[in-house]
Protein backbone atom coordinates (compact mmCIF):
# COMPACT_ATOMS: atom_id res chain seq x y z
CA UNK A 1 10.72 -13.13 18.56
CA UNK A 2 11.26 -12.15 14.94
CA UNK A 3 11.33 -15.34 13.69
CA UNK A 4 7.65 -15.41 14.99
CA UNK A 5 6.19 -12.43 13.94
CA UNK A 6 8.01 -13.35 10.74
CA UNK A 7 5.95 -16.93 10.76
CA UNK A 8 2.73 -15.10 11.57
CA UNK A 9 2.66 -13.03 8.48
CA UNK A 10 3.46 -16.12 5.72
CA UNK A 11 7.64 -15.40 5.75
CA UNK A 12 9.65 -18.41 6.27
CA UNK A 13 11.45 -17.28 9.36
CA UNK A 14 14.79 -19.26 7.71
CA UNK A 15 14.66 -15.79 5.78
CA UNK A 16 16.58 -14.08 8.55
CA UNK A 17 19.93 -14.71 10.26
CA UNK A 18 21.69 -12.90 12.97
CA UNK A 19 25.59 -13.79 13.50
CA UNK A 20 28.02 -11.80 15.65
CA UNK A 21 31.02 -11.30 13.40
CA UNK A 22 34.31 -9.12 14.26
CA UNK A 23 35.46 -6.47 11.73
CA UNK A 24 38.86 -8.90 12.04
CA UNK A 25 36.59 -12.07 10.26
CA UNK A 26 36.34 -11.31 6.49
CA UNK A 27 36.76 -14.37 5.88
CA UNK A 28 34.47 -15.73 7.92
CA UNK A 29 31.94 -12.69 7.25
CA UNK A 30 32.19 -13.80 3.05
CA UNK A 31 31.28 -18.10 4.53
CA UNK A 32 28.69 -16.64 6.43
CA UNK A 33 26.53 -14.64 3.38
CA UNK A 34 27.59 -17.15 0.64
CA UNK A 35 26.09 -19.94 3.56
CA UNK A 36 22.79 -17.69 3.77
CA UNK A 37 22.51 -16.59 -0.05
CA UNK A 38 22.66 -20.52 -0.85
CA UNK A 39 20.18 -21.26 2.16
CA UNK A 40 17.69 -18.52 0.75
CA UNK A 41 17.48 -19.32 -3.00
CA UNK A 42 17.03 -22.67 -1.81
CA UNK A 43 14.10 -21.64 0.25
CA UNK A 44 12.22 -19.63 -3.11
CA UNK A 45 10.82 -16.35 -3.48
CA UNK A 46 9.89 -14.04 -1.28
CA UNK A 47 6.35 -14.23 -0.72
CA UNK A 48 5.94 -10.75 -1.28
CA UNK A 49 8.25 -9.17 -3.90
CA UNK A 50 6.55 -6.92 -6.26
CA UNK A 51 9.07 -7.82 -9.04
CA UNK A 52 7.54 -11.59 -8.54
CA UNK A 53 4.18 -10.45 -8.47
CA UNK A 54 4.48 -9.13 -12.28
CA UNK A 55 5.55 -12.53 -12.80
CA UNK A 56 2.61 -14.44 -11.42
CA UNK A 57 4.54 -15.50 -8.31
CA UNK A 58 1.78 -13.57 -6.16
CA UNK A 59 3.44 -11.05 -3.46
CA UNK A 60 1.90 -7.65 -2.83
CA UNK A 61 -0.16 -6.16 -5.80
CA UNK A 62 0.18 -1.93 -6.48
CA UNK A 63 -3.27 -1.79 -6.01
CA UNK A 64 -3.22 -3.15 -2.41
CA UNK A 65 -0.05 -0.80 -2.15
CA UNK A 66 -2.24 1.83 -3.47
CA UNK A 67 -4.68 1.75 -0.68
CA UNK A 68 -1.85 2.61 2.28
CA UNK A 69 -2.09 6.05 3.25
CA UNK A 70 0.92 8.32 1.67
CA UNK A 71 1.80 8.69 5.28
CA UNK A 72 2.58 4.93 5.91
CA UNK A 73 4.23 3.84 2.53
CA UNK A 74 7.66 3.11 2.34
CA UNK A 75 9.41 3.19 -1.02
């Protein structure tokens, strides 16, 4: 269901991963976020970082942040 809502909003839904890993699986734990950085640069930029934005990668602008009510940002 994530995946979706992710897909309706313009995120590649490859952005997120769930994996059940023991506390007893470091090793596999480190495979498993190397795998998923890798997987994720390869994918690009997020669609809407501010930090790309003042790059000219688009993402969300402070103006349109600007507009949210105080009440609804989150920093």
């Amino acid at each position: 269901m994530t995946k979706k809502l992710l897909e309706c909003i313009g995120i590649d839904p490859a952005r997120i991963r769930l994996e059940w890993i023991s506390a007893s699986e470091a090793l596999k734990f480190a495979q498993v976020v190397k795998d998923f950085v890798e997987e994720t640069k390869g994918i690009g930029p997020n669609p809407f970082s501010h930090r790309e934005k003042t790059r000219g990668m688009g993402g969300i602008s402070s103006k349109n942040i600007n507009q949210i009510p105080d009440g609804e940002r989150r920093h």
